[in-house]
C-alpha atoms as a PDB file:
ATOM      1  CA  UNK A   1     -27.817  39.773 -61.865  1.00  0.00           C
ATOM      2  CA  UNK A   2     -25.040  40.833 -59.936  1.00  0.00           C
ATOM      3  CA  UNK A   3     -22.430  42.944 -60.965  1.00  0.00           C
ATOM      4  CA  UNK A   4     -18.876  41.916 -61.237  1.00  0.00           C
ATOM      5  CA  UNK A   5     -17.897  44.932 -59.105  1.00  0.00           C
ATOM      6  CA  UNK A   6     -20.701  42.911 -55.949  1.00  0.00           C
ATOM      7  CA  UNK A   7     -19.868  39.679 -57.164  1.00  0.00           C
ATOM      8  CA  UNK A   8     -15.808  40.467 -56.423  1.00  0.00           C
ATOM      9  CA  UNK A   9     -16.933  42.400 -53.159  1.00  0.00           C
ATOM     10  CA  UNK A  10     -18.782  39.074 -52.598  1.00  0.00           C
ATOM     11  CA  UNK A  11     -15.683  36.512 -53.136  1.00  0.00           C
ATOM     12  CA  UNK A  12     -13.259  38.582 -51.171  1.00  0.00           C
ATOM     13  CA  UNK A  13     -15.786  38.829 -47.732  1.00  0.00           C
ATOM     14  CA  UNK A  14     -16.485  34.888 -48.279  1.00  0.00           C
ATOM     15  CA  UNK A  15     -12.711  34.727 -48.861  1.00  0.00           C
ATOM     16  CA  UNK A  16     -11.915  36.776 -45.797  1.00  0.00           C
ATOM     17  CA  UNK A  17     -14.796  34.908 -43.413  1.00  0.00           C
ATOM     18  CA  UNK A  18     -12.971  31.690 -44.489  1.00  0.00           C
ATOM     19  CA  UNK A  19      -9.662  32.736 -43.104  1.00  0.00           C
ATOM     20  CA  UNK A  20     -11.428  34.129 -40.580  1.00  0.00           C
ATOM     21  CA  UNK A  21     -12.902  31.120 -39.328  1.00  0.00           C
ATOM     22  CA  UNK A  22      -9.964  29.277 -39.734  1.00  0.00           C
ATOM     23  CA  UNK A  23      -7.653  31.689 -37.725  1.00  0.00           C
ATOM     24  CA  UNK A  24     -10.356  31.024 -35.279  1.00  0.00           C
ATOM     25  CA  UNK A  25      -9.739  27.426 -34.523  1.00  0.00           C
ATOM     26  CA  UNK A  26      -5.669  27.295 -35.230  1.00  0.00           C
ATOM     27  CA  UNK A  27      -6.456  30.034 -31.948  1.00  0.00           C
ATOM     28  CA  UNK A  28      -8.458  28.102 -29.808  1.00  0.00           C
ATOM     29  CA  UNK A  29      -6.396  24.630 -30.437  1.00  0.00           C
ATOM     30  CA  UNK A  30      -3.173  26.431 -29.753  1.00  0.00           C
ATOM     31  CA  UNK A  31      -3.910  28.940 -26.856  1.00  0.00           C
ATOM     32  CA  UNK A  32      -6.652  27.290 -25.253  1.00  0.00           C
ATOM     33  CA  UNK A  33      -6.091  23.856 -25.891  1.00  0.00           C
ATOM     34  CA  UNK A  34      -2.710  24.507 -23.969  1.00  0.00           C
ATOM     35  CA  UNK A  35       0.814  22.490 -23.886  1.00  0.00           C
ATOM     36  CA  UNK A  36       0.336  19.042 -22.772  1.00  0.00           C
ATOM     37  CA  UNK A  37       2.891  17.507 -20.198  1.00  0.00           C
ATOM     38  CA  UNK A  38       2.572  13.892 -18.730  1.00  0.00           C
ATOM     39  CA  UNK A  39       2.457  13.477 -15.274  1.00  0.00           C
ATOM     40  CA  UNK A  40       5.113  11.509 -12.959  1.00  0.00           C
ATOM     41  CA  UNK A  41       4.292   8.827 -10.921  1.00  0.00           C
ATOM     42  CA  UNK A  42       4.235  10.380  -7.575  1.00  0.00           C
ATOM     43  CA  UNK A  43       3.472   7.128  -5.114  1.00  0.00           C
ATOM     44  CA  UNK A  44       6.144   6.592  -2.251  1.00  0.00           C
ATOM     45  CA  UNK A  45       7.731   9.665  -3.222  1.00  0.00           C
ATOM     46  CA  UNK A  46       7.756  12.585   0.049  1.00  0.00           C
ATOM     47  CA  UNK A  47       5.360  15.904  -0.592  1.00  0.00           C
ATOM     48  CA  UNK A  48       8.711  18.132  -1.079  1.00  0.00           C
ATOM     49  CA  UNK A  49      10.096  16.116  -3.983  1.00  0.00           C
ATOM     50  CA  UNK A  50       6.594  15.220  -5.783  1.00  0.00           C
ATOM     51  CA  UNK A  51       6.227  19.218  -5.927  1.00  0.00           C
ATOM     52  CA  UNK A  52       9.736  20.067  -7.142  1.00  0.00           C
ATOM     53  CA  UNK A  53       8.972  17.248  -9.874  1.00  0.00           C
ATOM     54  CA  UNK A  54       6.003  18.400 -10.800  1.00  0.00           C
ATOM     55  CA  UNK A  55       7.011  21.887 -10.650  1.00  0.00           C
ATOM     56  CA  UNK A  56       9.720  21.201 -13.260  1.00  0.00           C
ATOM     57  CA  UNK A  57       6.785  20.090 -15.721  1.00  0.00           C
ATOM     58  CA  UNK A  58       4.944  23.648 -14.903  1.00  0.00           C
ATOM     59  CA  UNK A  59       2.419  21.607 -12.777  1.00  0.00           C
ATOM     60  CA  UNK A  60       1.126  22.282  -9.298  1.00  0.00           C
ATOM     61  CA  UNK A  61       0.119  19.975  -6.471  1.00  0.00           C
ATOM     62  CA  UNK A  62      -2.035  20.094  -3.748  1.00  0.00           C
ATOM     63  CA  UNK A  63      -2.659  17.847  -0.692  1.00  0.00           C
ATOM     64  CA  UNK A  64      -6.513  16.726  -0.464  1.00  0.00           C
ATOM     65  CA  UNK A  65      -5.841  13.896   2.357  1.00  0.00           C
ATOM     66  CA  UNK A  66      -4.012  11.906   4.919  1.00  0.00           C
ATOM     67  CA  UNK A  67      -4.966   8.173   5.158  1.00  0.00           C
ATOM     68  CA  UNK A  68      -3.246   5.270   7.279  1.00  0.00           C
ATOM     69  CA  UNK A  69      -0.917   3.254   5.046  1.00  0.00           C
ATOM     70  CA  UNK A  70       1.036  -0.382   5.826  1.00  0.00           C
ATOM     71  CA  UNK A  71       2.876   0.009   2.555  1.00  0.00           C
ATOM     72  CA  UNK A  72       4.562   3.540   2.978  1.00  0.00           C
ATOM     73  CA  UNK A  73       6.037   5.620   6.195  1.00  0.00           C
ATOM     74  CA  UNK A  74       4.487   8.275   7.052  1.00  0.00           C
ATOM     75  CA  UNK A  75       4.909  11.737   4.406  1.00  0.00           C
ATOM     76  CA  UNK A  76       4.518   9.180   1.428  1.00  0.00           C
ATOM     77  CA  UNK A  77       2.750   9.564  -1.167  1.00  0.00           C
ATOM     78  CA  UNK A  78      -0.105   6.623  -1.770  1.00  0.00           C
ATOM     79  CA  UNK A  79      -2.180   8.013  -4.094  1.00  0.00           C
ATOM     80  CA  UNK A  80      -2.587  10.905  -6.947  1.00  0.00           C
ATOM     81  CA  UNK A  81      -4.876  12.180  -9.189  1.00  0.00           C
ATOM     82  CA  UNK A  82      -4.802  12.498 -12.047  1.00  0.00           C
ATOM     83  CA  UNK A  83      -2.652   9.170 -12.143  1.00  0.00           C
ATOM     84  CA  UNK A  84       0.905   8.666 -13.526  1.00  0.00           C
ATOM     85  CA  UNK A  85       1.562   8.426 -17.428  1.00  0.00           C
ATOM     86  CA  UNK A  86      -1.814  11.170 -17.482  1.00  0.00           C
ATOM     87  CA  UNK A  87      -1.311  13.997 -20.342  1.00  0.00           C
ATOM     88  CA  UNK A  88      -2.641  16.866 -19.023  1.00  0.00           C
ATOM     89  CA  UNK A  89      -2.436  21.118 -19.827  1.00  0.00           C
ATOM     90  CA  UNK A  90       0.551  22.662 -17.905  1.00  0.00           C
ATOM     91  CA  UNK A  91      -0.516  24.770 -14.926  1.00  0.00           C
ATOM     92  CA  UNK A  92      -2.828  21.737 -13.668  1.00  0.00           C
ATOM     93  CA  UNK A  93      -3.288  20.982 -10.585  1.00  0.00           C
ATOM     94  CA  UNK A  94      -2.201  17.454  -9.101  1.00  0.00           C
ATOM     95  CA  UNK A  95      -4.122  15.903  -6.024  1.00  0.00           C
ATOM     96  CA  UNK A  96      -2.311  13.640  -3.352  1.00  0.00           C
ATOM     97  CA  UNK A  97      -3.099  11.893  -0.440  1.00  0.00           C
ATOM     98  CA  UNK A  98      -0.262  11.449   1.703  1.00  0.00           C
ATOM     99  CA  UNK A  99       0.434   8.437   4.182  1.00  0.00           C
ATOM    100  CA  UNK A 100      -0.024   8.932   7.858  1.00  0.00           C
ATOM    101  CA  UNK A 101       1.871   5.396   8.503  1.00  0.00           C
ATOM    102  CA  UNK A 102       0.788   2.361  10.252  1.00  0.00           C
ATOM    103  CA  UNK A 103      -2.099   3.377  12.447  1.00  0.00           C
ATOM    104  CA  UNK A 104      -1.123   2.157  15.835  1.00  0.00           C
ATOM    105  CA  UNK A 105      -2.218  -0.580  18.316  1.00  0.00           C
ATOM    106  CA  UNK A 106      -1.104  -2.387  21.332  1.00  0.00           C
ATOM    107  CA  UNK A 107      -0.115  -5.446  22.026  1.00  0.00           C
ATOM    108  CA  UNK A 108      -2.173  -7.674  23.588  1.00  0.00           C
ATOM    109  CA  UNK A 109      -0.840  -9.901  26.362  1.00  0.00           C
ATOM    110  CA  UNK A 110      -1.329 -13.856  25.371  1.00  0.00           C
ATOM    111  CA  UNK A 111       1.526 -15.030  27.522  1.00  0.00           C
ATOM    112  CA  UNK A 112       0.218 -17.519  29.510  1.00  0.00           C
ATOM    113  CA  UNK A 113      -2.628 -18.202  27.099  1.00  0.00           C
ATOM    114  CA  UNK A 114      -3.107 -21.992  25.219  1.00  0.00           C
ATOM    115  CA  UNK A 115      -1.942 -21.273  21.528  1.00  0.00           C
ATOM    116  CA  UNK A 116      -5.302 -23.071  20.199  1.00  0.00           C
ATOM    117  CA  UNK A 117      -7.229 -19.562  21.977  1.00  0.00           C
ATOM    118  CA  UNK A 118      -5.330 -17.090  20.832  1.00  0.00           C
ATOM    119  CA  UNK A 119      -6.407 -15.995  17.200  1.00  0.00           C
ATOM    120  CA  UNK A 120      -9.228 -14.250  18.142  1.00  0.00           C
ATOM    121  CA  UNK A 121      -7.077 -12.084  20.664  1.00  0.00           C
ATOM    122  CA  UNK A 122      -5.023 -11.614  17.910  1.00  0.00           C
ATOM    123  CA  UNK A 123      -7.325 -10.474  15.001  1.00  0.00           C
ATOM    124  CA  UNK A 124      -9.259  -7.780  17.635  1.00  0.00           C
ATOM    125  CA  UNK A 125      -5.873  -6.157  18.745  1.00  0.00           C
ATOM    126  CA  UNK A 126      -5.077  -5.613  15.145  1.00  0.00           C
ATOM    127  CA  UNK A 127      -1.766  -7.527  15.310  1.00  0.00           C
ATOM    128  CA  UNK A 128      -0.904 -11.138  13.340  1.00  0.00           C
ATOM    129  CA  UNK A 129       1.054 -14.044  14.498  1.00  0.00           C
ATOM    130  CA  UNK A 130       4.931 -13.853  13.981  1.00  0.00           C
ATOM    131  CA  UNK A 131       7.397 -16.294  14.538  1.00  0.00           C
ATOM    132  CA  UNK A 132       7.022 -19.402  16.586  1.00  0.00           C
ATOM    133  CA  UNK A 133       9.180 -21.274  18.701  1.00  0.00           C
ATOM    134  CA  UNK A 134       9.012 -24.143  20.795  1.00  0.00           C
ATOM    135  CA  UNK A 135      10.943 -25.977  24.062  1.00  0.00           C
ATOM    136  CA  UNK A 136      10.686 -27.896  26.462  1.00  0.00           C
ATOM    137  CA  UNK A 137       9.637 -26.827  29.781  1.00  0.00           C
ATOM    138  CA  UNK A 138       8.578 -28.253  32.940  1.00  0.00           C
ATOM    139  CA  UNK A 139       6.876 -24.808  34.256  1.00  0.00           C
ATOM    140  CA  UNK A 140       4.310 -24.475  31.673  1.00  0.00           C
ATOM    141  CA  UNK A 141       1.991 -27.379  30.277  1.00  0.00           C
ATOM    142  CA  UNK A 142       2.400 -28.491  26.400  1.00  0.00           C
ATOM    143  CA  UNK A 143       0.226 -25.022  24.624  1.00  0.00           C
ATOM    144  CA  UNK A 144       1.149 -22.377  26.488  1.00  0.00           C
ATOM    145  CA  UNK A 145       2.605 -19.300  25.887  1.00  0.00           C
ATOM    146  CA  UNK A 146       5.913 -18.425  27.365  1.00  0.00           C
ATOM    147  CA  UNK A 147       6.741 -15.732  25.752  1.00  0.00           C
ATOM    148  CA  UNK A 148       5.888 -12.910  23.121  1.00  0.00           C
ATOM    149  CA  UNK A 149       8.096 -10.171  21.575  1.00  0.00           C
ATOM    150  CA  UNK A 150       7.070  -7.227  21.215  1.00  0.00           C
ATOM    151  CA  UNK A 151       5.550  -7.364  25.471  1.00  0.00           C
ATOM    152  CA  UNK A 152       2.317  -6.762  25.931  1.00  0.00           C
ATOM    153  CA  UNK A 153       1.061  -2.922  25.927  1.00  0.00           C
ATOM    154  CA  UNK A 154       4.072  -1.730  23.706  1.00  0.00           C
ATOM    155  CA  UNK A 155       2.284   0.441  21.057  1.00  0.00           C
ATOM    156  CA  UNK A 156       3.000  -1.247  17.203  1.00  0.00           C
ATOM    157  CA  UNK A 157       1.476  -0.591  14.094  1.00  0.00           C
ATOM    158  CA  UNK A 158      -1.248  -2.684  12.921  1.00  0.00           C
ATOM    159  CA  UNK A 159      -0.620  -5.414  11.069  1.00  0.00           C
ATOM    160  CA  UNK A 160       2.588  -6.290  13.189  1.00  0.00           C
ATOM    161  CA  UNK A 161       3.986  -9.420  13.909  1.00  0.00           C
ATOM    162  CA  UNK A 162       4.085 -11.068  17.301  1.00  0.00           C
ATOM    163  CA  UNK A 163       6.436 -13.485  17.978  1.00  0.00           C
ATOM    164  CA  UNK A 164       5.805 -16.585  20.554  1.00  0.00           C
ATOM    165  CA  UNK A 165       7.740 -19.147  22.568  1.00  0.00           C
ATOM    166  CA  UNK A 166       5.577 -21.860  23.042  1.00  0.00           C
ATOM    167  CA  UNK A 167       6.194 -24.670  25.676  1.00  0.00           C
ATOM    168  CA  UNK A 168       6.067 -28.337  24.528  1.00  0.00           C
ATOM    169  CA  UNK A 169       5.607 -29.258  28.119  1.00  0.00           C
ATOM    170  CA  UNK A 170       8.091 -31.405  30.157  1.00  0.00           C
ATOM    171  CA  UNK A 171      10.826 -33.715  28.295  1.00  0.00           C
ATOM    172  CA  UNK A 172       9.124 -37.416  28.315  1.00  0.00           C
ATOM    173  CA  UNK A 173      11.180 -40.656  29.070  1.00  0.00           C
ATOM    174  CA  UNK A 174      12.302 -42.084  25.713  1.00  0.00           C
ATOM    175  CA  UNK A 175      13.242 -46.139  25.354  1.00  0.00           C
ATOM    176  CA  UNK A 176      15.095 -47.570  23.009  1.00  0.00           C
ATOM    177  CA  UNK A 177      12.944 -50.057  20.805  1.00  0.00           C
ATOM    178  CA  UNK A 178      14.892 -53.124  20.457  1.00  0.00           C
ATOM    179  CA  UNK A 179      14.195 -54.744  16.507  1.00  0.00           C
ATOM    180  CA  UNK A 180      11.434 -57.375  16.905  1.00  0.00           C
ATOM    181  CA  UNK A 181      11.001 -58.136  13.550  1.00  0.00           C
ATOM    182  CA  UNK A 182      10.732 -61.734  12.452  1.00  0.00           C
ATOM    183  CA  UNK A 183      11.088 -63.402  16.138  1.00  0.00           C
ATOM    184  CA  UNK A 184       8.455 -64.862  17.687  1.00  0.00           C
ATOM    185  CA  UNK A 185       6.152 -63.159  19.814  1.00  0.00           C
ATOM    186  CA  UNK A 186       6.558 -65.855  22.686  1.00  0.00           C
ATOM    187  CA  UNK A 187      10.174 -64.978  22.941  1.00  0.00           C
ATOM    188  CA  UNK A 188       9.925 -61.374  23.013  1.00  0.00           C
ATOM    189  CA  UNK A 189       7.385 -61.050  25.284  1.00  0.00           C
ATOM    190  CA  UNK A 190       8.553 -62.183  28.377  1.00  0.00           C
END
């Protein structure tokens, strides 16, 4: 049997391992575990300002790429990691890839062309149709291209818009229907 001199010896380590052990974890959660901030959202915002945000939250950020963009100029931001609304420890690091703008193509040249041939020009340049507009012209047949805007070679990002002038050929002769309803044919004919 143990002796109530061991046994107290006894119930005061067990006491202290206990308090011990619990120390122990209130430790790790608090230092280790680390303050939590949530992170910004960061798209369409320029490299300077996404750092002084995140800097203000005791975060860091760090470029990992550049990628071609149609939705945002060049120096954007179009993507981070982790994403907005993310709780993460303070001192993390936040990855970016940063717009390098519209990548860039030239214009084809279609004036001149029928309008019926000139999607395929279109799609391989990189450019889409814009606005079209049509007259009446006696120097180019009914189809054709008269004009384009931006000109042909000028250097656009892709995904522009070209617009066209398209000719509706030469003005026709117009008559005047007289009303022929409910005479007779025999009358109206001659």
């Amino acid at each position: 049997m143990l002796s109530q001199k061991n046994y107290s010896i006894l119930l005061y380590s067990l006491i202290f391992f206990i308090l011990f052990f619990a120390a122990s974890i209130l430790t790790y959660r608090t230092v280790l575990k680390g303050e939590m901030v949530t992170v910004p959202n960061l798209i369409g915002k320029t490299f300077e300002i996404a750092k002084s945000e995140l800097s203000r939250k005791r975060l860091s950020i760090a470029q990992t790429g550049i990628q071609f963009d149609t939705r945002y100029d060049r120096g954007r931001i179009i993507f981070h990691e982790p994403s907005a609304d993310s709780r993460i420890k303070i001192n993390t690091v936040v990855k970016v890839i940063v717009s390098a703008g519209k990548e860039k193509v030239f214009v084809p040249q279609i004036k001149g062309e029928n309008f019926q041939n000139i999607r395929p020009i279109l799609v391989e340049s990189g450019v889409v149709r814009g606005t079209i507009s049509h007259v009446h012209n006696s120097r180019y047949p009914a189809g054709r291209i008269m004009a384009q805007y931006p000109p042909s070679q000028e250097e656009v990002g892709r995904g522009s818009a070209v617009s066209l002038l398209i000719s509706e050929g030469e003005w026709e002769e117009k008559y005047l229907m007289p009303d022929l309803i409910g005479r007779k044919a025999e009358d109206v004919i001659p």
